[in-house]
Protein backbone atom coordinates (compact mmCIF):
# COMPACT_ATOMS: atom_id res chain seq x y z
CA UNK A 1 9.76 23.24 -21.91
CA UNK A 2 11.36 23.91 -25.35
CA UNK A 3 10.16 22.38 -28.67
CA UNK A 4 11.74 18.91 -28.84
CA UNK A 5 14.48 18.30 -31.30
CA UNK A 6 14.10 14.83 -33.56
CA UNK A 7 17.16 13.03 -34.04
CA UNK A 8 17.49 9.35 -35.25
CA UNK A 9 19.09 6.55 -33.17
CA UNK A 10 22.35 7.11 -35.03
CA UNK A 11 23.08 10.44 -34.33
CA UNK A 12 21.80 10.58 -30.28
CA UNK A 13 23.94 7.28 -30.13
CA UNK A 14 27.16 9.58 -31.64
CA UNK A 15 26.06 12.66 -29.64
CA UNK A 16 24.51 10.84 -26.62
CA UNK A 17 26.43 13.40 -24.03
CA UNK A 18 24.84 16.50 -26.32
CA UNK A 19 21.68 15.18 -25.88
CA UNK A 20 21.50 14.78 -22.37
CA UNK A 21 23.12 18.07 -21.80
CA UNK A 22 20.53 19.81 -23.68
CA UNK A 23 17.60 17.70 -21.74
CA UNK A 24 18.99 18.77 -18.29
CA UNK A 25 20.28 22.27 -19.04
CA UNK A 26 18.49 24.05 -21.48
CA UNK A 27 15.01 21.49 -20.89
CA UNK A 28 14.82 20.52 -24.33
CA UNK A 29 13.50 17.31 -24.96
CA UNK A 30 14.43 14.93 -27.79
CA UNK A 31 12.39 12.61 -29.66
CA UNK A 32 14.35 9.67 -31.17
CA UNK A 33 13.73 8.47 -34.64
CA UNK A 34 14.02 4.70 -35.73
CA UNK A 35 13.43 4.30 -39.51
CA UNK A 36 11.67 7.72 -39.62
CA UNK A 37 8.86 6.58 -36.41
CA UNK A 38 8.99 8.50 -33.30
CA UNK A 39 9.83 5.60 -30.65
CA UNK A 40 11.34 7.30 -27.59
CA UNK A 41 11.76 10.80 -26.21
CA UNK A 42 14.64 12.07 -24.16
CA UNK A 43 13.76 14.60 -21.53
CA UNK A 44 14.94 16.00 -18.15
CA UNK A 45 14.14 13.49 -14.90
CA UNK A 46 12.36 16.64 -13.20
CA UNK A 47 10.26 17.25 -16.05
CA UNK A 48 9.65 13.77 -16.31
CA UNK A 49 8.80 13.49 -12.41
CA UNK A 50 7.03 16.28 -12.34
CA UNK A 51 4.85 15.41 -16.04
CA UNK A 52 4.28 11.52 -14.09
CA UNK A 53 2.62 13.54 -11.01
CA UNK A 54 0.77 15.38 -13.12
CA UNK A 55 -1.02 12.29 -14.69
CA UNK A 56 -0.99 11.08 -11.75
CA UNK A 57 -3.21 13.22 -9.97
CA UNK A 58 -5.36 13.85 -13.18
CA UNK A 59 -5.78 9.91 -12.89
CA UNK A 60 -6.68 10.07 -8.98
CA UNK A 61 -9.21 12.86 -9.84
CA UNK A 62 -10.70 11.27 -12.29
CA UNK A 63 -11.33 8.31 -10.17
CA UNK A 64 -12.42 10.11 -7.68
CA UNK A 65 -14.89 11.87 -9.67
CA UNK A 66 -16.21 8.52 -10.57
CA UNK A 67 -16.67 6.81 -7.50
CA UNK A 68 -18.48 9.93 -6.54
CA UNK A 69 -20.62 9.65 -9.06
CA UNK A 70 -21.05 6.19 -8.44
CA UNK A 71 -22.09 6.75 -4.85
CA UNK A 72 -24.59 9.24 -6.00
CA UNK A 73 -26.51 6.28 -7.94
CA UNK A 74 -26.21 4.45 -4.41
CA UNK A 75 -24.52 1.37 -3.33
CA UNK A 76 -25.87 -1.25 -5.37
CA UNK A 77 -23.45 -2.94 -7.91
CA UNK A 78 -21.04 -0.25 -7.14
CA UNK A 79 -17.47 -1.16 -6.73
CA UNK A 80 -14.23 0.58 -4.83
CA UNK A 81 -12.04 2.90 -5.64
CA UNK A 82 -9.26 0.27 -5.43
CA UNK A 83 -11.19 -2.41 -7.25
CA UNK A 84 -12.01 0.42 -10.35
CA UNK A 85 -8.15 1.22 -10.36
CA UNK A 86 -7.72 -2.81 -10.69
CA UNK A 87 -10.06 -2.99 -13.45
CA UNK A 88 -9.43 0.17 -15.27
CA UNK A 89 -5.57 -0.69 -15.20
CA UNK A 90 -6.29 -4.22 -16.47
CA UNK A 91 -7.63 -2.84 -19.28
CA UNK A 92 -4.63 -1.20 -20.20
């Protein structure tokens, strides 16, 4: 992936097409400015996809690691894997 280029909200609104072009051709990502904050990035749906399956796995592994760990310490007051996912993603 190429370093990301920072443009405001005006100028990826006038050069919208440029910006997607440059996302899906050359994989260069853009990060759009609104009154000088970063507040959205622009980036290729296959990096995208492939960036969300990355987390998601990292997530899953990391869940994984701690129900092991859980069932290590035995059964008692342990929960799920399902019912940590519900709980960890309610505290989100």
């Amino acid at each position: 992936m190429s370093e990301p280029v920072i443009a405001s909200m005006a100028e990826v609104r006038s050069h919208l097409a440029d910006v997607l072009d440059r996302a899906r051709q050359e994989g260069t990502p853009t990060i759009i400015t609104r009154r000088g904050r970063e507040e959205a990035v622009v980036m290729d749906v296959r990096e995208y996809r492939r960036l969300r399956g990355l987390a998601e796995a990292a997530e899953e592994a990391w869940l994984n690691r701690l129900a092991d760990e859980a069932e290590a310490e035995g059964l008692e007051g342990s929960v799920s894997l399902e019912e940590m996912a519900a709980l960890l993603r309610d505290r989100a």
